[in-house]
Structures are given as C-alpha cells and as structure tokens.
PDB file of N, CA and C in Angstrom:
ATOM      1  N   UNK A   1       1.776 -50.348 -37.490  1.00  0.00           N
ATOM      2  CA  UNK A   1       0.337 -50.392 -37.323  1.00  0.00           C
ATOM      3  C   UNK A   1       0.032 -51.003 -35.955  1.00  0.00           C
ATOM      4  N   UNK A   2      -1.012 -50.512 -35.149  1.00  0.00           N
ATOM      5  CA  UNK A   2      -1.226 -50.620 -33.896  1.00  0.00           C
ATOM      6  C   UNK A   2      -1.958 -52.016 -34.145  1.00  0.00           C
ATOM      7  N   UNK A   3      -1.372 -53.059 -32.960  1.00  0.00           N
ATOM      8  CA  UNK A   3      -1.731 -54.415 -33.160  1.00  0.00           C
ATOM      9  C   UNK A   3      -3.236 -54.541 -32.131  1.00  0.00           C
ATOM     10  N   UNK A   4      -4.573 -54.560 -32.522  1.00  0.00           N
ATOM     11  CA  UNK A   4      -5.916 -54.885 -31.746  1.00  0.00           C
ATOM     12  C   UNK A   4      -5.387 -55.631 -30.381  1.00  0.00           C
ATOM     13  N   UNK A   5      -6.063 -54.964 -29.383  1.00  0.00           N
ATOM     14  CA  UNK A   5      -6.175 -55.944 -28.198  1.00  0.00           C
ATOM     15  C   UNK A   5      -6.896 -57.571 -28.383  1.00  0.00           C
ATOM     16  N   UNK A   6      -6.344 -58.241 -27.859  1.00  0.00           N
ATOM     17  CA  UNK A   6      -7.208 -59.513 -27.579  1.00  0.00           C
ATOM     18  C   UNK A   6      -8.578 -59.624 -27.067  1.00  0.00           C
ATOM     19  N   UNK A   7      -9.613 -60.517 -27.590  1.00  0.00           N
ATOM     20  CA  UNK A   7     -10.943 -60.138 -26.736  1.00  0.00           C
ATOM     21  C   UNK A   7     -11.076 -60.609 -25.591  1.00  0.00           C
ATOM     22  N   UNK A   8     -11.929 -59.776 -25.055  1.00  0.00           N
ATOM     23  CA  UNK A   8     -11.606 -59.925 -23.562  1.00  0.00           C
ATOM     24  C   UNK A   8     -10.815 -59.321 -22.581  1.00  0.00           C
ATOM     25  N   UNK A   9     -10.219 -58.450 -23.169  1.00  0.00           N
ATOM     26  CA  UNK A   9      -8.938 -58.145 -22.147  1.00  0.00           C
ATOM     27  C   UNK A   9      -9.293 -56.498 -22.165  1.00  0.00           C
ATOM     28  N   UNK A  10      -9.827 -56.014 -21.014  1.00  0.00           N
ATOM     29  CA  UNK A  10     -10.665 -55.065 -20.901  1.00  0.00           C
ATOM     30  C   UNK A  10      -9.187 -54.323 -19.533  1.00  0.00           C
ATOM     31  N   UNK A  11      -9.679 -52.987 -20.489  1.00  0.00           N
ATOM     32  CA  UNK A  11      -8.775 -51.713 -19.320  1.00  0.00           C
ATOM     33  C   UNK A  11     -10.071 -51.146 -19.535  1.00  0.00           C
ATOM     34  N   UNK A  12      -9.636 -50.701 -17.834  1.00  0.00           N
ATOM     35  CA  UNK A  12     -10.672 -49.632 -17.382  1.00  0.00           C
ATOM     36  C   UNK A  12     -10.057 -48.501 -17.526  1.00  0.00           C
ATOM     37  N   UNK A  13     -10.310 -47.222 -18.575  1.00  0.00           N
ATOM     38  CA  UNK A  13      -9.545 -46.010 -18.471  1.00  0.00           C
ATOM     39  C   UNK A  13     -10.252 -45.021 -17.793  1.00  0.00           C
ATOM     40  N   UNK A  14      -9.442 -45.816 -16.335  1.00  0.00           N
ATOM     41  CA  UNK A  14      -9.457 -44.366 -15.382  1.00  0.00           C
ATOM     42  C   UNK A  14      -8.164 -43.893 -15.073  1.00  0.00           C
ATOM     43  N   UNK A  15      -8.085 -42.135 -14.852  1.00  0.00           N
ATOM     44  CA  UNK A  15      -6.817 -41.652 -14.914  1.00  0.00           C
ATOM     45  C   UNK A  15      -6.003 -42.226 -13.514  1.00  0.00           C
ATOM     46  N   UNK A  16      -4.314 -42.370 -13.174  1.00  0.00           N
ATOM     47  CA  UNK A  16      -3.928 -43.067 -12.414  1.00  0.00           C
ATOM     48  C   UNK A  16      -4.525 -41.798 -11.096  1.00  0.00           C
ATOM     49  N   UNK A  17      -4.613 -40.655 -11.685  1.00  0.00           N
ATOM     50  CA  UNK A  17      -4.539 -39.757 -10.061  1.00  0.00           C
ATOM     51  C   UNK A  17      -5.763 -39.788  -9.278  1.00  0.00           C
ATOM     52  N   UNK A  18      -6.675 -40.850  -9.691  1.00  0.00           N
ATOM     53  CA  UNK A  18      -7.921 -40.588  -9.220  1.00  0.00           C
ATOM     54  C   UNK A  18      -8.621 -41.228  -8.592  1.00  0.00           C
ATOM     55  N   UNK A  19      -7.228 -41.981  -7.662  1.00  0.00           N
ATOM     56  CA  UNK A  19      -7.652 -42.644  -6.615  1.00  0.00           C
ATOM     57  C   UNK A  19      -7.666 -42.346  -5.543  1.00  0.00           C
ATOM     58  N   UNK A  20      -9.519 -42.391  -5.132  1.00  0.00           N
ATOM     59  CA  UNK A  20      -9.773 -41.807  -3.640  1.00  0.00           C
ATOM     60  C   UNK A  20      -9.405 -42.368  -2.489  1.00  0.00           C
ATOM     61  N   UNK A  21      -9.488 -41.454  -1.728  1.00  0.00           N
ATOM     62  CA  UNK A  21      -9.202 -42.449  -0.074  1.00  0.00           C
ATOM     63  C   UNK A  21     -10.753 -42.690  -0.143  1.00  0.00           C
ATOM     64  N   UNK A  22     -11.774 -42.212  -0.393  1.00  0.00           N
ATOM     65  CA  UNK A  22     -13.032 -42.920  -0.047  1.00  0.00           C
ATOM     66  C   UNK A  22     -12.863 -44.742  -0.039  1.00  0.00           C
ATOM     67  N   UNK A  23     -12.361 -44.704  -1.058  1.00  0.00           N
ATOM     68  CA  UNK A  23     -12.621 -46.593  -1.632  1.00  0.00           C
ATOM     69  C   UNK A  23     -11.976 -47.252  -0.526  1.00  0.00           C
ATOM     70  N   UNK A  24     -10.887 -46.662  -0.079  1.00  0.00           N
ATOM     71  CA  UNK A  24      -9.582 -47.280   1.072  1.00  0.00           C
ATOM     72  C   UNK A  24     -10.601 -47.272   2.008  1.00  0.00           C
ATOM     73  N   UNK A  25     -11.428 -46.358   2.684  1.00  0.00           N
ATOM     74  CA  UNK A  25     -12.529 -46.313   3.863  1.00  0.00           C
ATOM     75  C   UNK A  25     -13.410 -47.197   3.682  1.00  0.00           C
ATOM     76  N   UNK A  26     -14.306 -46.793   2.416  1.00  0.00           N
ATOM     77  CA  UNK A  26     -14.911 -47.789   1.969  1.00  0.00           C
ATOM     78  C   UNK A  26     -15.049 -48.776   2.461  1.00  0.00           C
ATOM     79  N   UNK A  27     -13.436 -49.479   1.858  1.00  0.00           N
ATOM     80  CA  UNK A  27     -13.474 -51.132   2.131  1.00  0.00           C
ATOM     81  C   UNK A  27     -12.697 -51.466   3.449  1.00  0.00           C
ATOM     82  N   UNK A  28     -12.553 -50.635   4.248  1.00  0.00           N
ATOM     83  CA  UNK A  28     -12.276 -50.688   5.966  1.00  0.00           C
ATOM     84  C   UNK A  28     -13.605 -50.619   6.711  1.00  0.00           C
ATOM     85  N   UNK A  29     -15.012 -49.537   5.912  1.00  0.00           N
ATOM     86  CA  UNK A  29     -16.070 -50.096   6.492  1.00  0.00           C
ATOM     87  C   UNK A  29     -16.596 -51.244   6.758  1.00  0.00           C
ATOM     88  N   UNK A  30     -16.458 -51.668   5.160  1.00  0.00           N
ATOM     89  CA  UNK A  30     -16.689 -53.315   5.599  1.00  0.00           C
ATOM     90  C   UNK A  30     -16.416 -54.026   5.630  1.00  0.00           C
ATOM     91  N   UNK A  31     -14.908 -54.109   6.103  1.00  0.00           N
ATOM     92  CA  UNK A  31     -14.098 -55.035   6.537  1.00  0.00           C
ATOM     93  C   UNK A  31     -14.610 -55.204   8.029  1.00  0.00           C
ATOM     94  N   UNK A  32     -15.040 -54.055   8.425  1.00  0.00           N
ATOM     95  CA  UNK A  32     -14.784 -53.664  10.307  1.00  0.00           C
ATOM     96  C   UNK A  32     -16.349 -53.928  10.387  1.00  0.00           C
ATOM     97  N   UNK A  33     -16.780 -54.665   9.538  1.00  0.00           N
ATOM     98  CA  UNK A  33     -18.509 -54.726   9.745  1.00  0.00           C
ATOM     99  C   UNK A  33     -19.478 -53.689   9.702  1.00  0.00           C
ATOM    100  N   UNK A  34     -18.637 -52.501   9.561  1.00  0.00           N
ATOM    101  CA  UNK A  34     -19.121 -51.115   9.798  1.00  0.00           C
ATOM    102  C   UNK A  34     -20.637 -50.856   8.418  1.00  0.00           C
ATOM    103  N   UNK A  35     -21.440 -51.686   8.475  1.00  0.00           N
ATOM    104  CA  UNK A  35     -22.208 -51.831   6.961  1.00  0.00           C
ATOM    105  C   UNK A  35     -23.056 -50.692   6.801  1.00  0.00           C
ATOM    106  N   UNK A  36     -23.713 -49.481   7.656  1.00  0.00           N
ATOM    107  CA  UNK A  36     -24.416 -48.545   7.947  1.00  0.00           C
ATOM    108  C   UNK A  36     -23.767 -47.349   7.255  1.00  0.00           C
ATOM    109  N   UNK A  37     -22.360 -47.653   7.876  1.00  0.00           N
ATOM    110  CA  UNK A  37     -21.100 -46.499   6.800  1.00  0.00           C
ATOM    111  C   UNK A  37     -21.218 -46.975   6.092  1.00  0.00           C
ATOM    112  N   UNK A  38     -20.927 -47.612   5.324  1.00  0.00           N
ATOM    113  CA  UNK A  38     -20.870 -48.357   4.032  1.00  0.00           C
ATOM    114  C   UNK A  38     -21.864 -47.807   3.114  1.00  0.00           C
ATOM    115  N   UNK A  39     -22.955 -48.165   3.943  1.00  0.00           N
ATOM    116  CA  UNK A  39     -23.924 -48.414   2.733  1.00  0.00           C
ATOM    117  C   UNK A  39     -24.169 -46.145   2.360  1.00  0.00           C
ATOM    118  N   UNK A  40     -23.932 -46.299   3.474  1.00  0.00           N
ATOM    119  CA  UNK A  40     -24.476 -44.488   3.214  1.00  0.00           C
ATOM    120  C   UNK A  40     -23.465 -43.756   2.521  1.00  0.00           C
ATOM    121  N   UNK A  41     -21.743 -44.078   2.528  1.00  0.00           N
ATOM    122  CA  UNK A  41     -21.081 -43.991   1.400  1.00  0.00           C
ATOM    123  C   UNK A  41     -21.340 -44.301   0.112  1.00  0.00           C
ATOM    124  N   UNK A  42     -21.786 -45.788  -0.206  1.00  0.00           N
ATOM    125  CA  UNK A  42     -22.414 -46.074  -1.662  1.00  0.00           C
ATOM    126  C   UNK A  42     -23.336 -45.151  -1.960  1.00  0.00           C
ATOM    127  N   UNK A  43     -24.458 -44.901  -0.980  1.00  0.00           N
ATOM    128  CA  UNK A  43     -25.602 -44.343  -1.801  1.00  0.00           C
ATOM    129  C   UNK A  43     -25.451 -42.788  -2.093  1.00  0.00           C
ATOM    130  N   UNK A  44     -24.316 -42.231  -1.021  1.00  0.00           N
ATOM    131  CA  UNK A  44     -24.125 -40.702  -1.549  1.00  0.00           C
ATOM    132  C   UNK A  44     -23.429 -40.720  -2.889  1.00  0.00           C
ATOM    133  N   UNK A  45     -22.398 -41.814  -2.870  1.00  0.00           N
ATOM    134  CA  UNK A  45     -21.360 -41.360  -4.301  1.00  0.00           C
ATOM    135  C   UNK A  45     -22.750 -41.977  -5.902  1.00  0.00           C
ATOM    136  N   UNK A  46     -23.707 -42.887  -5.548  1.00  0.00           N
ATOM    137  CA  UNK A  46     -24.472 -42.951  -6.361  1.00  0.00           C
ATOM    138  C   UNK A  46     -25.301 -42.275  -6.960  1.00  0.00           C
ATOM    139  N   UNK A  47     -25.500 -41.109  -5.695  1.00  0.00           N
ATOM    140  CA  UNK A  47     -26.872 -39.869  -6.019  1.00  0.00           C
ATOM    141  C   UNK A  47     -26.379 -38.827  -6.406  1.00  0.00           C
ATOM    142  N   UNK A  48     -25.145 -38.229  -5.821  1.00  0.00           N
ATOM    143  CA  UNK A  48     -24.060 -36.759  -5.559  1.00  0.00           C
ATOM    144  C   UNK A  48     -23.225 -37.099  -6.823  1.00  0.00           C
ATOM    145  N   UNK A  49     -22.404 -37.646  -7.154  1.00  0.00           N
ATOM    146  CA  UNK A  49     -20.942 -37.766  -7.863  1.00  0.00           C
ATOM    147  C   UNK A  49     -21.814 -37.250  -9.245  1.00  0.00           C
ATOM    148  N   UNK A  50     -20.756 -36.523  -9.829  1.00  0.00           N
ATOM    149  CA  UNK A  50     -21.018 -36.520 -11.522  1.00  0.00           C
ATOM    150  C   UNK A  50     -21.319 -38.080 -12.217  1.00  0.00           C
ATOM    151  N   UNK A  51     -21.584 -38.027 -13.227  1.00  0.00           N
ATOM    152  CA  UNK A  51     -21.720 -39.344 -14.043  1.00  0.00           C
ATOM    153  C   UNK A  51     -19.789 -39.538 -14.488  1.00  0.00           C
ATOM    154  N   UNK A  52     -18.710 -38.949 -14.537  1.00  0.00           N
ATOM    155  CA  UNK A  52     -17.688 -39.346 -14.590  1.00  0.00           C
ATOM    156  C   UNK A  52     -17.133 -40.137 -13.087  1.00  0.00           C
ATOM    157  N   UNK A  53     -17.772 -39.228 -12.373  1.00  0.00           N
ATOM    158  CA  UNK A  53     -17.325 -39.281 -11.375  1.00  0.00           C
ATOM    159  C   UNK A  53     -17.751 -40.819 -10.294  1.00  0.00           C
ATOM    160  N   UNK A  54     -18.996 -40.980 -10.983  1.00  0.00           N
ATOM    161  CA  UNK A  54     -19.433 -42.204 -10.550  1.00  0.00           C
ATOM    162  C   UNK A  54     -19.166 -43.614 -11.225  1.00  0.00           C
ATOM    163  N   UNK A  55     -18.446 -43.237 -12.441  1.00  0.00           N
ATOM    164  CA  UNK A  55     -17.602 -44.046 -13.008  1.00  0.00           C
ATOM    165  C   UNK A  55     -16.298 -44.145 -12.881  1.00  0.00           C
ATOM    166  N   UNK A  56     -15.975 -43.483 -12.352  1.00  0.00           N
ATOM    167  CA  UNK A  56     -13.999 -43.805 -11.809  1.00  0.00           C
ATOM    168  C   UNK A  56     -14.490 -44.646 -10.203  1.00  0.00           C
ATOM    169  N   UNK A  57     -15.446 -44.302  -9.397  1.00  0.00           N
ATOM    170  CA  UNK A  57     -16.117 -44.730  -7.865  1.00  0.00           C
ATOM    171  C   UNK A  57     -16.370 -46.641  -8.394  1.00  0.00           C
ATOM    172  N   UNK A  58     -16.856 -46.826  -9.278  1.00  0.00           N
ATOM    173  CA  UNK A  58     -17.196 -47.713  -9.472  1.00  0.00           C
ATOM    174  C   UNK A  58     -16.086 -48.728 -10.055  1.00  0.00           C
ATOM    175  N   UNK A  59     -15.165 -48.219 -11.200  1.00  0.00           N
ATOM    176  CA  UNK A  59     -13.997 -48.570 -11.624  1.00  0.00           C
ATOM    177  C   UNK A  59     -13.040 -48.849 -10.487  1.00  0.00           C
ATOM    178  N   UNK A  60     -12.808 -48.118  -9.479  1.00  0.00           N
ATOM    179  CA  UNK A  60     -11.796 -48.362  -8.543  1.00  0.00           C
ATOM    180  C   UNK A  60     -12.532 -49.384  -7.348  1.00  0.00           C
ATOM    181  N   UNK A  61     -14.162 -49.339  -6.860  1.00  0.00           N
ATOM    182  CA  UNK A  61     -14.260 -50.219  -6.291  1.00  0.00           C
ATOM    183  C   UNK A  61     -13.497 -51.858  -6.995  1.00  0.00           C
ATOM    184  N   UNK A  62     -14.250 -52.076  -7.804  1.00  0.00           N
ATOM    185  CA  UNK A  62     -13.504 -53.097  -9.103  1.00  0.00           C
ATOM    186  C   UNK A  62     -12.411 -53.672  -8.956  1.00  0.00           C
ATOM    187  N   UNK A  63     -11.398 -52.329  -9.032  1.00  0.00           N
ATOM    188  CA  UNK A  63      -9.899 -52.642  -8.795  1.00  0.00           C
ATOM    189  C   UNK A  63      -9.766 -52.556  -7.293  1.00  0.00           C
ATOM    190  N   UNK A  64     -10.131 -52.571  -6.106  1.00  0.00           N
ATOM    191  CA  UNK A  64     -10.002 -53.029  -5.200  1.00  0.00           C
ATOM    192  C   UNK A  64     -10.630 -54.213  -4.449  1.00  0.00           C
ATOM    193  N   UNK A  65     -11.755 -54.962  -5.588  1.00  0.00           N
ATOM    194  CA  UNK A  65     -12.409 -56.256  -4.953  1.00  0.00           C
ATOM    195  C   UNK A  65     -13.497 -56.357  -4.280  1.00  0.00           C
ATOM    196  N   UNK A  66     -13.636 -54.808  -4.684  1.00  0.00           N
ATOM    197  CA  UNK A  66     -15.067 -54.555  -3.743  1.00  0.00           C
ATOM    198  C   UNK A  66     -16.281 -54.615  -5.262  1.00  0.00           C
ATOM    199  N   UNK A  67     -16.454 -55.823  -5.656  1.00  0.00           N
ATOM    200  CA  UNK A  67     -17.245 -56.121  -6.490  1.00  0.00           C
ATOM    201  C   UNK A  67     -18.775 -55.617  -5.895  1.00  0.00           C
ATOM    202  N   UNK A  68     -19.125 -56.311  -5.126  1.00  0.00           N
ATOM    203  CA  UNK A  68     -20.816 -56.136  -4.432  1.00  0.00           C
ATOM    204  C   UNK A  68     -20.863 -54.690  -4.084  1.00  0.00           C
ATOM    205  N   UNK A  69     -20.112 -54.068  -3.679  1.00  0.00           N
ATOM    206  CA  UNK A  69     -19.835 -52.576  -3.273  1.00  0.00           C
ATOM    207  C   UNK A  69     -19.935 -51.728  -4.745  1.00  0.00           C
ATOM    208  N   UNK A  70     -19.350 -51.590  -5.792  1.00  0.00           N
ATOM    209  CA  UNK A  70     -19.661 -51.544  -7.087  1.00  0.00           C
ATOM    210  C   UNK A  70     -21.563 -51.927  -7.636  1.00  0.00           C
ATOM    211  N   UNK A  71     -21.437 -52.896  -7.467  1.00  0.00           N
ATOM    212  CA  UNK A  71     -23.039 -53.589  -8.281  1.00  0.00           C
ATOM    213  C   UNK A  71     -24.209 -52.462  -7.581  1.00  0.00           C
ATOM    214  N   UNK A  72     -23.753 -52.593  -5.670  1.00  0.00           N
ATOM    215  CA  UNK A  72     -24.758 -51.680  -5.196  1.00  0.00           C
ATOM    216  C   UNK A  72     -24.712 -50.329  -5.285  1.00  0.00           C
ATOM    217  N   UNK A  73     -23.515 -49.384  -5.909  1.00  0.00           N
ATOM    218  CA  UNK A  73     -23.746 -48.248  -6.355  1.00  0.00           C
ATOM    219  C   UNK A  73     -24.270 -47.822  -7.485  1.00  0.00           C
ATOM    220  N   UNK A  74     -24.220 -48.850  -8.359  1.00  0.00           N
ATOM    221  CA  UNK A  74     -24.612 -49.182  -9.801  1.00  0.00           C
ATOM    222  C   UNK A  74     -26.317 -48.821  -9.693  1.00  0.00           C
ATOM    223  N   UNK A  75     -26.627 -49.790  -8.807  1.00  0.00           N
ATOM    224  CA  UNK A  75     -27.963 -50.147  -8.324  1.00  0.00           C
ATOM    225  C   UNK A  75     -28.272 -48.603  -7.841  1.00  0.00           C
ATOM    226  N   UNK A  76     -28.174 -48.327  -7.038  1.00  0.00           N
ATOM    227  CA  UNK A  76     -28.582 -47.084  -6.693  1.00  0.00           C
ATOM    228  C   UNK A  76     -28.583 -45.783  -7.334  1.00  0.00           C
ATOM    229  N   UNK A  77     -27.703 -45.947  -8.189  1.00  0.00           N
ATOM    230  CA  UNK A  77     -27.386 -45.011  -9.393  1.00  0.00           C
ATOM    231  C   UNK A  77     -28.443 -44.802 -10.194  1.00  0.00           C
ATOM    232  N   UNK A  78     -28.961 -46.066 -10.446  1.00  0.00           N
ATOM    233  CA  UNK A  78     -30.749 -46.314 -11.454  1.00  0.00           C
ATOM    234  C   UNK A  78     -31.842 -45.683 -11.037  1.00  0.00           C
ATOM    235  N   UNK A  79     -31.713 -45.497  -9.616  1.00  0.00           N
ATOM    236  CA  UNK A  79     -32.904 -44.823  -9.315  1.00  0.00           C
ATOM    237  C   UNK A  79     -33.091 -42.892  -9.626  1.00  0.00           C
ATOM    238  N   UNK A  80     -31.589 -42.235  -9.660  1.00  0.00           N
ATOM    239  CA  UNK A  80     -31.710 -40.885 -10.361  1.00  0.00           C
ATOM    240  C   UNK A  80     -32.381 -40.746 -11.604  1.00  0.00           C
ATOM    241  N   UNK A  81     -32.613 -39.519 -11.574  1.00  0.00           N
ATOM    242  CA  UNK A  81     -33.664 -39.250 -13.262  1.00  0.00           C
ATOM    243  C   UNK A  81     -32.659 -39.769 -14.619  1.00  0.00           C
ATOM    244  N   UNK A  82     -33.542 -39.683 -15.468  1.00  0.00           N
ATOM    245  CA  UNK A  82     -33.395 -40.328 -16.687  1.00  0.00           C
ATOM    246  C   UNK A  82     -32.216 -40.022 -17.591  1.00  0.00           C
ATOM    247  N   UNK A  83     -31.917 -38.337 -17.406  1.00  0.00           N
ATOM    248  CA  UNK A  83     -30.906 -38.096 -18.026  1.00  0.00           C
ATOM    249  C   UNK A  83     -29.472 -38.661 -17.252  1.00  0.00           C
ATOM    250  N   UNK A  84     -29.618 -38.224 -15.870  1.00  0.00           N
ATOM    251  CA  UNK A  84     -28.139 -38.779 -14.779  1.00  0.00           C
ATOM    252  C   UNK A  84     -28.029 -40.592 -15.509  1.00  0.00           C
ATOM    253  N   UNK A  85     -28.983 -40.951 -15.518  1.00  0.00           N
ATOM    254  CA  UNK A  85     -28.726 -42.369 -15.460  1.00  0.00           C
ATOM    255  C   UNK A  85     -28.019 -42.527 -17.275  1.00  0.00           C
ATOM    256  N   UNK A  86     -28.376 -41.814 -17.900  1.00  0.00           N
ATOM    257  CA  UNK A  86     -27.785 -42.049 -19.253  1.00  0.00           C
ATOM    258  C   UNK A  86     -26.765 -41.217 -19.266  1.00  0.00           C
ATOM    259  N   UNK A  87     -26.443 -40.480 -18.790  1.00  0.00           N
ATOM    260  CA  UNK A  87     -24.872 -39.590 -18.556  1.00  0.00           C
ATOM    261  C   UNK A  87     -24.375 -40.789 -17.877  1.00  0.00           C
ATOM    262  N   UNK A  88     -24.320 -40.947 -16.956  1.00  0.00           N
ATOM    263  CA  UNK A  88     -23.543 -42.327 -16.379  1.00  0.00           C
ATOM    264  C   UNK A  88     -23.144 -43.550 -17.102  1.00  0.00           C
ATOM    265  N   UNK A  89     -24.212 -43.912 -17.701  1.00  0.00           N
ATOM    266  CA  UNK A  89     -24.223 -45.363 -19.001  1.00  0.00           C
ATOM    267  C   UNK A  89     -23.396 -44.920 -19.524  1.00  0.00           C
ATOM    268  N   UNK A  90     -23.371 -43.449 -20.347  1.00  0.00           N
ATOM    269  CA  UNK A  90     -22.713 -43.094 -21.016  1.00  0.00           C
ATOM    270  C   UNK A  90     -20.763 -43.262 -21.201  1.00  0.00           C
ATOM    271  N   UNK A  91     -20.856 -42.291 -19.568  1.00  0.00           N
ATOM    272  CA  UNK A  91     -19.218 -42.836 -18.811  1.00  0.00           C
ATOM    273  C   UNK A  91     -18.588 -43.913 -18.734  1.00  0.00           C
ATOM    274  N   UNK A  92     -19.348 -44.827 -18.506  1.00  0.00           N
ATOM    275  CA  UNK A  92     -19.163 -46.011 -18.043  1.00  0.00           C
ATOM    276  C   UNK A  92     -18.934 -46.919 -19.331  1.00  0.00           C
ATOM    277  N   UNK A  93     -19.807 -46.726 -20.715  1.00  0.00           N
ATOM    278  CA  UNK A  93     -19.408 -46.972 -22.173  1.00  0.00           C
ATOM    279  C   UNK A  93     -18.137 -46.861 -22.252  1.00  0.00           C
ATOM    280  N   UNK A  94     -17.871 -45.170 -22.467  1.00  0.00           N
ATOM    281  CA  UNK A  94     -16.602 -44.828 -22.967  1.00  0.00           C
ATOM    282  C   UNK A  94     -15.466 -45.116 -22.335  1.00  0.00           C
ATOM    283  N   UNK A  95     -15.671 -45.650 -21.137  1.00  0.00           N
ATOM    284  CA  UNK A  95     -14.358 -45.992 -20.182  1.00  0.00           C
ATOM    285  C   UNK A  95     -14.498 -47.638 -20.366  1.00  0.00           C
ATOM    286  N   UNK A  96     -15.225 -48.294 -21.207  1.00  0.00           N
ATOM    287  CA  UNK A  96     -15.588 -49.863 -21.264  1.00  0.00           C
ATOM    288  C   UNK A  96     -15.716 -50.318 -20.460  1.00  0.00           C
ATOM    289  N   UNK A  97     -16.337 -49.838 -19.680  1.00  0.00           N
ATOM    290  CA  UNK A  97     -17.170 -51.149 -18.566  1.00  0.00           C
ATOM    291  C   UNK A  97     -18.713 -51.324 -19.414  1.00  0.00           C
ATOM    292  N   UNK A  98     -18.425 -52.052 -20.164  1.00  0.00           N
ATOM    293  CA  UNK A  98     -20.115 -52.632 -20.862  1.00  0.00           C
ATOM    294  C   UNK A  98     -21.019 -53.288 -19.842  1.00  0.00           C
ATOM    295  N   UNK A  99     -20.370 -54.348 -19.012  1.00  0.00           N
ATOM    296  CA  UNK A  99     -21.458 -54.643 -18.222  1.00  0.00           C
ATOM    297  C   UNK A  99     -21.776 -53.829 -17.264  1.00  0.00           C
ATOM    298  N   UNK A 100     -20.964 -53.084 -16.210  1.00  0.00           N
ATOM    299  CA  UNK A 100     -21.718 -51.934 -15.673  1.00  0.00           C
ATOM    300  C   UNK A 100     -22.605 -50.624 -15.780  1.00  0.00           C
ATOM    301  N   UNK A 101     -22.588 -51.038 -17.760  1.00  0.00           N
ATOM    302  CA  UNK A 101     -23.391 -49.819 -18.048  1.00  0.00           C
ATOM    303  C   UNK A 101     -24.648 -50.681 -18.786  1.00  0.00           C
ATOM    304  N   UNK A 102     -24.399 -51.925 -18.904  1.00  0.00           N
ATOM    305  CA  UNK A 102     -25.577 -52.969 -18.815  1.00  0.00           C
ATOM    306  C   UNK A 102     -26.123 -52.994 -17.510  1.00  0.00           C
ATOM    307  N   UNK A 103     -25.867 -53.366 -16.370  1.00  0.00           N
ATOM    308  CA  UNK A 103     -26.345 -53.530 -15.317  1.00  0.00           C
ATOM    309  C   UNK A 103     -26.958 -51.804 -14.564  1.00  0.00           C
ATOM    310  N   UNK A 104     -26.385 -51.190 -15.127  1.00  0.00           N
ATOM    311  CA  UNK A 104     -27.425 -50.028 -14.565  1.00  0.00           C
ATOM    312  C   UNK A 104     -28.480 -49.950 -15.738  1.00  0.00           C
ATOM    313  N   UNK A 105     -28.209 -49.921 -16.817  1.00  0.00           N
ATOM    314  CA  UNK A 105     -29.682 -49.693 -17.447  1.00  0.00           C
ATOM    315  C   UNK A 105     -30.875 -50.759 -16.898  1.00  0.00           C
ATOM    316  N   UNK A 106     -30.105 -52.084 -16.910  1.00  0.00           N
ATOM    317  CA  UNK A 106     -31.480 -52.903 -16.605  1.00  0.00           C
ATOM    318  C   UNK A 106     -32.166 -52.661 -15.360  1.00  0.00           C
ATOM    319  N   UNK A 107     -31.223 -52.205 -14.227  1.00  0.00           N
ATOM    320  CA  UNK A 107     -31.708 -51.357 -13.034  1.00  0.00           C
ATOM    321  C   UNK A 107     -32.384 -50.734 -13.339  1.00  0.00           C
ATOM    322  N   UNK A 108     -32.150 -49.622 -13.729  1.00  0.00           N
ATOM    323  CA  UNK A 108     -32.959 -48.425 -14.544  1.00  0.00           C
ATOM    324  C   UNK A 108     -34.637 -48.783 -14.778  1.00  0.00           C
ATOM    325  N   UNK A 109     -34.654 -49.700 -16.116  1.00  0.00           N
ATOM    326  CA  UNK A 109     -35.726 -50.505 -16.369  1.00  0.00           C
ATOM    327  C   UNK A 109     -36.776 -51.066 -15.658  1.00  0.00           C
ATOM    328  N   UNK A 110     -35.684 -51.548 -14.257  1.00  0.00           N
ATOM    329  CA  UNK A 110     -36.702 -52.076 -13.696  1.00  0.00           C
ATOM    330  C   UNK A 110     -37.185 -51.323 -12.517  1.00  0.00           C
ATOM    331  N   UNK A 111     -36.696 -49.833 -12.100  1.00  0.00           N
ATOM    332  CA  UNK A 111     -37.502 -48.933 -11.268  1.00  0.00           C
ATOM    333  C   UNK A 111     -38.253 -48.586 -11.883  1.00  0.00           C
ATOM    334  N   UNK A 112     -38.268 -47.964 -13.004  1.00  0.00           N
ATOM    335  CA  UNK A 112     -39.516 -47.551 -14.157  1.00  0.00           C
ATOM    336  C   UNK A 112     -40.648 -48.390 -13.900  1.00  0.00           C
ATOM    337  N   UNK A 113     -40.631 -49.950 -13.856  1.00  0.00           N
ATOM    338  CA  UNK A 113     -41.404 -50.768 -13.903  1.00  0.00           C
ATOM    339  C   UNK A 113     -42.598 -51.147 -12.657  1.00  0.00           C
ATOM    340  N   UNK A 114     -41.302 -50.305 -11.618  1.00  0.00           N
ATOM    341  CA  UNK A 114     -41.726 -50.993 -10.255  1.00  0.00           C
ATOM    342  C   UNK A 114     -42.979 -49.532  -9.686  1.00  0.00           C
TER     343      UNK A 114
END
C-alpha cells in the first residue's frame, strides 16, 4: 500500500522535458539588469502561453529562484478574461501549486474590483 506523502512536502508535476531556455534568459535578464527584457518576457508568457503552459513557466521560474519573476507572471496572468484565468487556476491546482493558484485568483479579484 502506497505510503501518503508528508504534509508539506509539495512536487511540482512538471514533465522533466520541459525545460525552457526562456527561464535560463529570463534569469540572465535580470541578472544583467536587463529589467525591460524581463519584464516583456513575463508579460508575453502571461498573456500568449496556454494555461498548461503558463504553469510549467511559472513552476520552473520556482525551481530556478526566480520567485518575484513567478508572482509577476502570476500577476499578469489575472488580468486575461475570466475563462484563461480559471484554465490556469485550474493547471496550476492539478500540478499543486495551491498558492499560485491562490495568488492569481486573488489577483483576478482584485482587477475586477479595480
């Protein structure tokens, strides 16, 4: 019988082949101060990418430390229509990132608001 994970101890299931060179650029943009690239990388893979697709972008920022780089695609992600943004939550569920699919809804919420 399969023994439960411990709580807390969270895998991100993204497949191993689906790591982009974007993220490697990515985080050479802003390493090199380059923040203009940067930011216009985040906001395309936030608006363009499938909702899987913006969940492996976000998963691998993660696993490379690019936390704030993550939060702000997240962020930008909230502002697409209603269904993208719940296809995404959605991804981001089933691959267990709960708080990144917390933190875009409340995004979400609060463009609605604004």
């Amino acid at each position: 019988m399969p023994v439960p994970l411990p709580e807390g101890d969270r895998h991100l299931t993204t497949p191993a082949d689906a790591a982009w060179p974007e993220i490697r650029t990515l985080a050479e943009s802003l390493s090199a101060g380059r923040s203009r690239d940067a930011d216009i990388m985040m906001w395309s893979a936030a608006t363009t990418l499938s909702a899987r697709d913006v969940q492996i972008f976000v998963a691998q920022c993660r696993a490379a430390g690019l936390g704030k780089a993550a939060d702000q695609v997240i962020t930008n992600a909230a502002r697409r229509d209603a269904q993208a943004v719940l296809n995404i939550a959605s991804a981001l569920h089933t691959s267990e990132q709960y708080a990144d699919a917390g933190l875009l809804l409340a995004a979400a919420a609060q463009e609605e608001q604004a």
